[in-house]
Protein backbone atom coordinates (compact mmCIF):
# COMPACT_ATOMS: atom_id res chain seq x y z
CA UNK A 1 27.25 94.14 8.13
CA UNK A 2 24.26 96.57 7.70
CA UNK A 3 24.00 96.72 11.36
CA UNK A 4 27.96 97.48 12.25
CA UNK A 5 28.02 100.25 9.67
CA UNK A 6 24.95 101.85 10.94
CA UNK A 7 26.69 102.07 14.71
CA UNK A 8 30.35 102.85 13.17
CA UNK A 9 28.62 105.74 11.31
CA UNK A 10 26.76 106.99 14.38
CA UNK A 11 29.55 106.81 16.37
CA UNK A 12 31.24 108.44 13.81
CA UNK A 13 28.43 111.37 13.67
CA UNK A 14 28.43 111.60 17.96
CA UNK A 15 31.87 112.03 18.19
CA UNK A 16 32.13 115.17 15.32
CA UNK A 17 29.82 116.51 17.42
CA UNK A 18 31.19 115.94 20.95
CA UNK A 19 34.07 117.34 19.12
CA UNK A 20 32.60 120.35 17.82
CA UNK A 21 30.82 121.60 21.36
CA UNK A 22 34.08 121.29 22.79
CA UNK A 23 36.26 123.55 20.17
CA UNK A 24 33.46 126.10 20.51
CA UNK A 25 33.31 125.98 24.22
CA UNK A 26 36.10 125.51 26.01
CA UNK A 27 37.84 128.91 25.15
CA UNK A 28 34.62 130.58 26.02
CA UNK A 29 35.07 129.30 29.72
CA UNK A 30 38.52 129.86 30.15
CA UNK A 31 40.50 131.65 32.72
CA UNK A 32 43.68 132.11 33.79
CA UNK A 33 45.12 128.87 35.63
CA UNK A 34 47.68 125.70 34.80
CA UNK A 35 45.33 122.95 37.06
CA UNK A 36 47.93 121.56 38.98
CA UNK A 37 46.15 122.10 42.91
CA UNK A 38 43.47 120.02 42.25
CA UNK A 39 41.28 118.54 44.26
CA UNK A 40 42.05 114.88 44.58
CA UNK A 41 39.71 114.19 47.33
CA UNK A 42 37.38 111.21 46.54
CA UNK A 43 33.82 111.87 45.67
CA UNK A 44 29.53 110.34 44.81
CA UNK A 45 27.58 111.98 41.90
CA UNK A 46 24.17 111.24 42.15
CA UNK A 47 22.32 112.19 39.06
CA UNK A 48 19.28 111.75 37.34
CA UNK A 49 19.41 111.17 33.17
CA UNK A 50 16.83 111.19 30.34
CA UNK A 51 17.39 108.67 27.67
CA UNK A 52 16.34 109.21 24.15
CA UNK A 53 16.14 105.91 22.60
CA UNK A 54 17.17 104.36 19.45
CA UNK A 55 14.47 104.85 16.34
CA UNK A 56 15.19 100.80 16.25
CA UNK A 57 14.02 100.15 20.01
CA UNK A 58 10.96 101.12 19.00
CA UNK A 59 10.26 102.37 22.92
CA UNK A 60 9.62 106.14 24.14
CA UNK A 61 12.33 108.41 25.56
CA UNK A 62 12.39 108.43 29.52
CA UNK A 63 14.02 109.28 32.21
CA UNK A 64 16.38 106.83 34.50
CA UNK A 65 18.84 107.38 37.72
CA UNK A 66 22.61 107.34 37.82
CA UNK A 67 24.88 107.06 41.12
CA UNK A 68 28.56 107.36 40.76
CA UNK A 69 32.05 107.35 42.72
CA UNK A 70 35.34 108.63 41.92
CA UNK A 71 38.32 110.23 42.19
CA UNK A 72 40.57 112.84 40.61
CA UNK A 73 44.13 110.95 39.47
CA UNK A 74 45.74 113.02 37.75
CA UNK A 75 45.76 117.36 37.15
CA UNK A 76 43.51 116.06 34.05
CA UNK A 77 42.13 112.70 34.58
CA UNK A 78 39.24 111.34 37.16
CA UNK A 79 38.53 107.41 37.15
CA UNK A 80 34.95 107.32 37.61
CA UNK A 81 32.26 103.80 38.62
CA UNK A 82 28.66 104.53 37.61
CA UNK A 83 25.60 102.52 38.16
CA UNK A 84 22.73 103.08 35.42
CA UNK A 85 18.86 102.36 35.52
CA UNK A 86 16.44 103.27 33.56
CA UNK A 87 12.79 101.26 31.81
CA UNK A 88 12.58 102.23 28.29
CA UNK A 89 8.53 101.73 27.20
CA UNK A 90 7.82 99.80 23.98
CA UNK A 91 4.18 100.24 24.69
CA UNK A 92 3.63 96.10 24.62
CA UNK A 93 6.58 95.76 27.05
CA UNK A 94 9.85 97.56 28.89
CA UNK A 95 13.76 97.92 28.44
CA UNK A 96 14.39 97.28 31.82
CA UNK A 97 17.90 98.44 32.28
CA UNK A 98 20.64 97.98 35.45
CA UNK A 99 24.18 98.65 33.99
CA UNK A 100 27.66 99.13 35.63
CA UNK A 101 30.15 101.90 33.77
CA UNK A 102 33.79 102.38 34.30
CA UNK A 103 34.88 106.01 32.76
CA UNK A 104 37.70 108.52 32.50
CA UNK A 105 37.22 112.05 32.78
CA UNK A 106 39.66 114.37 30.79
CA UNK A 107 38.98 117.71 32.09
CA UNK A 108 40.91 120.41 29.56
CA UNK A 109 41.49 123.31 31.91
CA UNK A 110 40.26 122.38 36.28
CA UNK A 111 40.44 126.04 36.53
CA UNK A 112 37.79 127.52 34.29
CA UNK A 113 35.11 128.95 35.32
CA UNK A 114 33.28 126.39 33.83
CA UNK A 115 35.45 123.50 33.20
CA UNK A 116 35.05 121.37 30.34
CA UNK A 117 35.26 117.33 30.55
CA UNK A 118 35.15 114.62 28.17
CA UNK A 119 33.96 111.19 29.16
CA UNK A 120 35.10 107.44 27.34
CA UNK A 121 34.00 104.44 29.09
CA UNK A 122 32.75 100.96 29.10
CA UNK A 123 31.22 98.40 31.07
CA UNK A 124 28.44 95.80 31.07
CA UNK A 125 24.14 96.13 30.67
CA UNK A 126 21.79 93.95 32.16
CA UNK A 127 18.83 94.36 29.91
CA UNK A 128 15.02 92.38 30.83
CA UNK A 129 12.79 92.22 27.99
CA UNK A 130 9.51 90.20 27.27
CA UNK A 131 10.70 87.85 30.31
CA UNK A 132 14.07 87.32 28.46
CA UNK A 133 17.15 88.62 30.11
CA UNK A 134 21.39 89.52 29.03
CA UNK A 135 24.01 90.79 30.04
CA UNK A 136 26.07 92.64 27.33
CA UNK A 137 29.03 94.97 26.59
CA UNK A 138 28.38 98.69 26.90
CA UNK A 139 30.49 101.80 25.97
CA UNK A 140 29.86 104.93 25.98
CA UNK A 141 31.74 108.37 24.68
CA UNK A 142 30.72 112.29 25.73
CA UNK A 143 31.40 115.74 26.83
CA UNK A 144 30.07 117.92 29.92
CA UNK A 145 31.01 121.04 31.79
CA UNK A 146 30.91 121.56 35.70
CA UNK A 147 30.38 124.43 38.05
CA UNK A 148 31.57 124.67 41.32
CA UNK A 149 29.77 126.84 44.14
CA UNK A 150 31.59 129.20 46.29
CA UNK A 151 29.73 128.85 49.24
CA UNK A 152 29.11 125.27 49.71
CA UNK A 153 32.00 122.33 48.81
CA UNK A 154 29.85 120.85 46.01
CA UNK A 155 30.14 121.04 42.43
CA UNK A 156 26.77 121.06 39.44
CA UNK A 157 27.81 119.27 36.34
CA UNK A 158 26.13 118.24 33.33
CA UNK A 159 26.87 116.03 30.41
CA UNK A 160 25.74 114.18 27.30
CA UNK A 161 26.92 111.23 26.06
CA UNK A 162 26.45 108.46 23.08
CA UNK A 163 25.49 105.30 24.87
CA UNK A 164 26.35 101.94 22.67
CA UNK A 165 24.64 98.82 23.94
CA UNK A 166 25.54 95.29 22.22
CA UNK A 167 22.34 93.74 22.80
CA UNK A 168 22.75 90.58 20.70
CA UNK A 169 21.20 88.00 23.25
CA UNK A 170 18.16 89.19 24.32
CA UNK A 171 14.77 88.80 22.16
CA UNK A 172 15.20 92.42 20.75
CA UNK A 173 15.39 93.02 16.97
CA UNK A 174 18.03 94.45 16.39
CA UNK A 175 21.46 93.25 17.76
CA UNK A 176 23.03 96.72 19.31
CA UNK A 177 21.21 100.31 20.17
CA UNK A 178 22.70 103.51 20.01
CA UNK A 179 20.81 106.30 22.97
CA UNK A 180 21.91 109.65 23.65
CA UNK A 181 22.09 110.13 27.03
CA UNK A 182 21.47 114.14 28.73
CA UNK A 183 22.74 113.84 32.64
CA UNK A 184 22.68 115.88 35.80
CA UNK A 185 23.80 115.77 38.64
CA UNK A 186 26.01 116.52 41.92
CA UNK A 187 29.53 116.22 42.71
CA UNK A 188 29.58 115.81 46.60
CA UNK A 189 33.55 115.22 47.84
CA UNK A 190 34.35 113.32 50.88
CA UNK A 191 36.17 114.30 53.83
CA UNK A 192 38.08 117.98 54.07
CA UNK A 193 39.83 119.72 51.45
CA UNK A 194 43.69 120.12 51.78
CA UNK A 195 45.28 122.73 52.22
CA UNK A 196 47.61 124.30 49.23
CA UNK A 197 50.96 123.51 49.45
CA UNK A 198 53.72 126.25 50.49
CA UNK A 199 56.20 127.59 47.36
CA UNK A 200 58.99 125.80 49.50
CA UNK A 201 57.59 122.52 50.90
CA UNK A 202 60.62 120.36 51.98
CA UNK A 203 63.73 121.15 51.92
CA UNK A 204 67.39 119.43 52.99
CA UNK A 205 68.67 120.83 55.48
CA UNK A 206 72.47 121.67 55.25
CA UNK A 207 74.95 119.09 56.84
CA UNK A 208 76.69 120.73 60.28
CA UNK A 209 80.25 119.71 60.85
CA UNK A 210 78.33 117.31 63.49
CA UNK A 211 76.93 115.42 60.80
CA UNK A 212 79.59 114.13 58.50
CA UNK A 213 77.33 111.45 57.12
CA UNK A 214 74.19 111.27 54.43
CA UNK A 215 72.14 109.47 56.31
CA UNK A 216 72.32 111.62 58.98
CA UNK A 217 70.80 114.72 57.25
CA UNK A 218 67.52 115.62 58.46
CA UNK A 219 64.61 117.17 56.42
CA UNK A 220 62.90 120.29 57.68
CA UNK A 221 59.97 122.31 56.58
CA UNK A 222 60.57 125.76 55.39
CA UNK A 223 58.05 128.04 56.87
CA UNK A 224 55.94 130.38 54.49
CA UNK A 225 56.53 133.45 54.11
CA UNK A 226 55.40 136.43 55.85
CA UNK A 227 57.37 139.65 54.40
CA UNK A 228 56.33 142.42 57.27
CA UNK A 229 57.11 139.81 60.25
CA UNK A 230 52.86 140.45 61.68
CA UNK A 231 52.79 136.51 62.03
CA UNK A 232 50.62 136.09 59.30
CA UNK A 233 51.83 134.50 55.93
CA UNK A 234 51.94 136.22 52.50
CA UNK A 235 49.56 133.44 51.05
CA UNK A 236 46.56 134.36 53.88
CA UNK A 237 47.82 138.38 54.57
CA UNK A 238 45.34 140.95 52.98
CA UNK A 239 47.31 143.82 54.14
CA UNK A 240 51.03 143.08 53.71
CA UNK A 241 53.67 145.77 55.20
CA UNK A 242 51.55 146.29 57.98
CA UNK A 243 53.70 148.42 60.34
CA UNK A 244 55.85 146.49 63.15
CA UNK A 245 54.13 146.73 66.44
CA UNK A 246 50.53 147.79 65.37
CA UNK A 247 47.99 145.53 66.61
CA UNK A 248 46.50 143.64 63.07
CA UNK A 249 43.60 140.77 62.92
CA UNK A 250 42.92 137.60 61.15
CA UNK A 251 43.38 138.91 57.94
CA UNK A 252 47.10 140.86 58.58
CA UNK A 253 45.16 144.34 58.32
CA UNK A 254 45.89 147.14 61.40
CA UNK A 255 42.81 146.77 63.75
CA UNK A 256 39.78 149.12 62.91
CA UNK A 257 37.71 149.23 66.34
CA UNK A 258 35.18 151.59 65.01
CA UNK A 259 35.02 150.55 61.15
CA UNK A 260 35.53 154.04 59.85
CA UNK A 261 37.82 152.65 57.58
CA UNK A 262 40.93 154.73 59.87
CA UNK A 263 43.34 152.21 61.35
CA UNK A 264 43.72 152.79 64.94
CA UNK A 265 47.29 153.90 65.15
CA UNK A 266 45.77 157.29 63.46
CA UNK A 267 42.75 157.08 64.38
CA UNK A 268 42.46 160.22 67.01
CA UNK A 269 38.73 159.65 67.59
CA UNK A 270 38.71 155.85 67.97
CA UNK A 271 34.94 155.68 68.85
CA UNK A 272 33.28 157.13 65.96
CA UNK A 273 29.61 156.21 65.66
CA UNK A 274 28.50 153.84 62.84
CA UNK A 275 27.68 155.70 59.67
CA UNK A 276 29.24 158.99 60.18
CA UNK A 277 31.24 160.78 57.59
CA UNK A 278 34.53 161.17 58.89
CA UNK A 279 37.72 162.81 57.74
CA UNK A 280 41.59 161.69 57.83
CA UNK A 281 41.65 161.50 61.69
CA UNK A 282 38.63 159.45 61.96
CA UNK A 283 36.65 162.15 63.77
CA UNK A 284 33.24 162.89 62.66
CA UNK A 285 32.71 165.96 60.15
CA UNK A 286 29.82 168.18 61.79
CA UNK A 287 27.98 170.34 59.75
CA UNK A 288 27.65 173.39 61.15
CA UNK A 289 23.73 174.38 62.12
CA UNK A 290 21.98 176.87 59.86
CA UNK A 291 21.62 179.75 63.11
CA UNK A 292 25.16 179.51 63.55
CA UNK A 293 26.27 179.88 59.78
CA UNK A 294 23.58 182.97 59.64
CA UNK A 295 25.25 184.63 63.08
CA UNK A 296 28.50 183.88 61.64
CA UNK A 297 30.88 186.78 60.35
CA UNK A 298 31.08 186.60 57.11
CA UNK A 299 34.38 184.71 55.88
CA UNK A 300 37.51 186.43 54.32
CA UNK A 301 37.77 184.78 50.51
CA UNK A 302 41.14 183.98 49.38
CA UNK A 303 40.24 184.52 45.59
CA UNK A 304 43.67 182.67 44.35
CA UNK A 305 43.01 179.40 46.91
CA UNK A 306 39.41 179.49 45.75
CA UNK A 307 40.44 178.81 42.16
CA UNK A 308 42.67 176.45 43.02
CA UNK A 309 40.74 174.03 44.68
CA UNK A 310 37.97 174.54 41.50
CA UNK A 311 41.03 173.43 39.60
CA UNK A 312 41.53 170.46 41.52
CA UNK A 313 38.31 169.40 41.50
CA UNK A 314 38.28 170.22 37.64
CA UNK A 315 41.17 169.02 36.53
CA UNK A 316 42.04 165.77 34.58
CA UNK A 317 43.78 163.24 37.03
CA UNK A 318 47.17 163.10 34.93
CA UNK A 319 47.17 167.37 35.62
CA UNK A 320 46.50 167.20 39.04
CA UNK A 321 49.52 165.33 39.81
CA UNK A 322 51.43 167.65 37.76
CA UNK A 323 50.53 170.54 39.39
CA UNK A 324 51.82 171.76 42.70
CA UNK A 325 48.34 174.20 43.58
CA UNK A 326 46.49 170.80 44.72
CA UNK A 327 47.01 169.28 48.10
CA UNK A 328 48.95 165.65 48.38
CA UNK A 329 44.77 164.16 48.60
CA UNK A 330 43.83 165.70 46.12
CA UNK A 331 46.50 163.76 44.20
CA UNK A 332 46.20 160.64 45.78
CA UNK A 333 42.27 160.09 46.00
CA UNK A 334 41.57 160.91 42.12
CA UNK A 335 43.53 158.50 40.59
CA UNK A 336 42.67 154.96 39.63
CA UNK A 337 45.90 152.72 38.21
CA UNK A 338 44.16 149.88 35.48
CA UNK A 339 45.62 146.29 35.06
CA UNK A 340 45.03 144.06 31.96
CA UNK A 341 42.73 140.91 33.11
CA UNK A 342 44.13 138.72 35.50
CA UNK A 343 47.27 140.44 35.60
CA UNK A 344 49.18 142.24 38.22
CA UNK A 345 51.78 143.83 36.06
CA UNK A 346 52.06 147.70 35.78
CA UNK A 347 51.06 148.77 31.99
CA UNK A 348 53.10 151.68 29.97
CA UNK A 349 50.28 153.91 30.81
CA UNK A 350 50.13 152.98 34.91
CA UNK A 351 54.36 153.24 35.16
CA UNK A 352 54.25 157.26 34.08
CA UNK A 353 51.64 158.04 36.20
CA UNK A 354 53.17 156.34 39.44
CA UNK A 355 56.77 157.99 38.17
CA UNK A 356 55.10 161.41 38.22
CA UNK A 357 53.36 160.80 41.29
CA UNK A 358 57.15 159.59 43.08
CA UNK A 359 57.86 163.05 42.81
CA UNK A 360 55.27 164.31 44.82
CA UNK A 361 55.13 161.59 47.19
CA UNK A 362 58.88 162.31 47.95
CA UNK A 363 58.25 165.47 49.08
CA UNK A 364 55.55 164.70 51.75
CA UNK A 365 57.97 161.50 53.39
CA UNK A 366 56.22 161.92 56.96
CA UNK A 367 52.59 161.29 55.14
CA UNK A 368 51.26 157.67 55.40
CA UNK A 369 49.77 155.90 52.07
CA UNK A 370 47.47 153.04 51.93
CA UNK A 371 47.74 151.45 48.61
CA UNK A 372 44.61 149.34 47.96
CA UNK A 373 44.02 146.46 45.16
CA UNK A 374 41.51 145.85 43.92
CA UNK A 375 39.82 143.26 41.03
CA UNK A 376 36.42 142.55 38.97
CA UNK A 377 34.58 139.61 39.50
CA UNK A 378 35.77 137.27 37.17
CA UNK A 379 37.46 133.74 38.87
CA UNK A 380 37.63 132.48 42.24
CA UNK A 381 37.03 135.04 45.59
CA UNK A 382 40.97 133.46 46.95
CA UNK A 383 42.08 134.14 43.31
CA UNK A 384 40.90 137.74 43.04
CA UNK A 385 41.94 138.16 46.59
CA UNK A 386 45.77 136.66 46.31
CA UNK A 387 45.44 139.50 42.67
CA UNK A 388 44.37 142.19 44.66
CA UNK A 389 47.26 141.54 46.77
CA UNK A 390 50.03 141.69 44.05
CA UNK A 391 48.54 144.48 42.45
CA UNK A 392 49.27 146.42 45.53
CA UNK A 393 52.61 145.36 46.39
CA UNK A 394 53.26 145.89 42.88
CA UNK A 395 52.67 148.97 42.66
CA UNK A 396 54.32 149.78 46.29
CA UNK A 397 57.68 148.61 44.91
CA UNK A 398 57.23 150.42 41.70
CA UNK A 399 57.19 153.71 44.38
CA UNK A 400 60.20 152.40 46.28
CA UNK A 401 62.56 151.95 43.08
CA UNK A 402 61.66 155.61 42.16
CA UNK A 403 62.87 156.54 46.11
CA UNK A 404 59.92 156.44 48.22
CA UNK A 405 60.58 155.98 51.70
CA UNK A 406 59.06 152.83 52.48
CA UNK A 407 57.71 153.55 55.76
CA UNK A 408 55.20 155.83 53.82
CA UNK A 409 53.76 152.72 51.73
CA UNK A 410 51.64 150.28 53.36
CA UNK A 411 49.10 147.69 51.31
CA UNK A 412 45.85 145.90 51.33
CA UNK A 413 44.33 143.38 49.00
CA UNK A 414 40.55 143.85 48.74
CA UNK A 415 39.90 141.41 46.00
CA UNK A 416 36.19 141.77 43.99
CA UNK A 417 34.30 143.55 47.28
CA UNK A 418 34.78 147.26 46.13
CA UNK A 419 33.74 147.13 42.41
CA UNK A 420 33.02 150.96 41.10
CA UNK A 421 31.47 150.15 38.09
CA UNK A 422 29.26 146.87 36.70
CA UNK A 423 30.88 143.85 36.40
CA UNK A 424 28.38 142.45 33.69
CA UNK A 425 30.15 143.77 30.87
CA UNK A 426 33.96 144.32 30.39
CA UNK A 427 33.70 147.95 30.27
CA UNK A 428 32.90 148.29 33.95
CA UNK A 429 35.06 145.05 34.23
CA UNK A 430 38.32 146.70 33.57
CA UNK A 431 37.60 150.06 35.67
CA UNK A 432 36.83 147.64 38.62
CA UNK A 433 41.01 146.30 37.63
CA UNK A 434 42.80 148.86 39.43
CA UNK A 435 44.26 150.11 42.27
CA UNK A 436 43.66 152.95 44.40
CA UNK A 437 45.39 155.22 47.36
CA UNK A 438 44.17 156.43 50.84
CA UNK A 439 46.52 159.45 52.05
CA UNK A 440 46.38 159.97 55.85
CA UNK A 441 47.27 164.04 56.15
């Protein structure tokens, strides 16, 4: 009895604990997410594991191997088959160990950041000592986080976990052992990841007068959306409301031959050097040579205009746009509309500025305005991208209901790539949440 209420109460004691890590850390890695696309490919985790070892072995702490296979089952759950090994030293002989494990995963959130697992499991130890061998029950309880790397399709993860082996058979002295267990190791997936499924995925297709029965209705798949009709879906389009007939690539976005950042429909200098400053027109500002500024005549100062471009470069963003003395880029390119984390919807603060800046816009309707999202660097690169995206559009629709002509608005999604301020703190975080406007004059 001594024995089973020693390994009841350390149970007891590993899973408070298990407990405790994961109350403290899970809401520390979480992001925004539900879980359902996950990856249900199936997968290996080799790993290597250091074993401290019961006080009653009597044998030193070491480290052992661990191979695994599974498979995700569930938005949740993996079903996971490990194979252990590990020698445990006594000093006048070894725990030689070769066990078999079958374990669940419950992963809380598969969208974090870092998501958080626990593991439950049990199977069956082989265990040689002193020329006696056994084979007996084995269990095992613990929790572990995972990180997945952007660039390649593997995933890090690490856990720890309260091993329980009923050793009653062999010639050790005591009858079961109780070893925490630190692993690490890979999870490698086999074959490609799917692709995402479309919002609408299959659909019935509505009965013609032709087909009078049931069994004759067919099933058809509902293509995905592409909203400005470039041939490139909403889901994979970067630059949605691309105008029709302008030559885009990959990514939905009007062609740039010379990367000066001016799309090629107004782009009246198309082969601008790598580099250069240019202005609206994509044509290279030259700076005028110091002989010919001195040979000059001297210019004629409009006092009034003077002050009022000191004013617009001056002046508070939220004055500029209510003031009619600064050009339509001057009111465009100084302001910066915020978004709460991981949100694309327009705060109080964001809707008055974009209702003042209707106004204006209205009055310049042959003017062409790039509206540009973008996000900080928190989640996934597609996440932040697909945000980027709905930030824009957001705010281009916001514009429209206030009477913008629409062929003035056009958008691009630029996700995390344009950051104007450090990510490493939330500060610089939520200046990088915002979106921006390029005004073509």
């Amino acid at each position: 009895m001594k024995v089973k209420n020693k390994y009841w109460s350390n149970g007891l004691s590993a899973g408070r604990i298990i407990l405790g890590v994961a109350i403290c850390v899970a809401p520390l890695t979480a992001t925004s997410g539900d879980g359902a696309n996950y990856d249900d490919r199936w997968y290996f985790a080799p790993g290597l594991s250091y074993i401290i070892a019961d006080d009653d072995r009597k044998a030193d702490d070491n480290f052992g191997f661990k191979l695994s296979g599974g498979k995700p089952v569930h938005k949740n759950w993996n079903i996971e088959v490990s194979g252990l090994y590990d020698d445990l030293d006594t000093g006048n002989s070894e725990y030689k160990q070769r066990g078999l494990l079958i374990d669940g995963l419950f992963f809380m959130n598969r969208q974090q950041k870092l998501p958080v697992y626990g593991v439950i499991g049990a199977g069956a130890m082989r265990t040689k000592l002193a020329g006696d061998s056994s084979t007996n029950p084995l269990a095992n309880v613990g929790l572990g986080l995972s990180y997945e790397f952007s660039k390649i399709d593997m995933k890090l993860r690490s856990d720890i976990r309260y091993r329980l082996d009923n050793d009653d058979s062999s010639v050790a002295s005591e009858d079961r052992f109780g070893d925490w267990v630190l692993n690490l190791g890979l999870m490698i997936p086999l074959g490609k990841k799917a692709e995402p499924l479309a919002a609408a995925a299959l659909i019935p297709a509505v009965m013609t007068e032709e087909s009078s029965t049931a069994e004759e209705t067919k099933l058809v798949i509902a293509p995905k959306p592409d909203s400005d009709a470039d041939g490139i879906s909403d889901d994979m389009d970067l630059c949605q409301n691309t105008k029709t007939g302008v030559k885009i690539d990959a990514k939905g976005c009007e062609l740039d031959s010379d990367g000066d950042m001016v799309a090629d429909s107004l782009d009246q200098c198309a082969e601008s050097k790598s580099g250069v400053q240019v202005d609206a027109r994509g044509c290279e500002i030259v700076k005028e040579s110091i002989a010919a500024f001195e040979t000059a005549p001297a210019p004629v100062v409009n006092v009034s205009e003077q002050i009022n471009k000191m004013d617009c470069r001056d002046m508070s963003p939220e004055k500029i746009i209510n003031t009619f003395d600064c050009s339509l880029h001057d009111v465009v390119s100084t302001q910066s509309y915020e978004f709460d984390s991981a949100s694309a919807e327009l705060t109080a603060d964001t809707q008055l500025k974009l209702k003042a800046l209707a106004d204006r816009l209205i009055l310049h309707p042959t003017e062409t305005i790039t509206v540009l999202g973008h996000t900080d660097s928190q989640g996934s690169y597609k996440m932040n991208q697909q945000l980027s995206i709905q930030r824009a559009a957001n705010v281009r629709q916001f514009l429209l209901d206030q009477g913008v002509d629409a062929n003035m608005l056009t958008t691009r999604g630029l996700g995390s790539d344009m950051p104007v301020a450090d990510n490493s703190n939330e500060q610089g975080r939520a200046k990088n949440r915002r979106v921006e406007m390029l005004v073509s004059e």
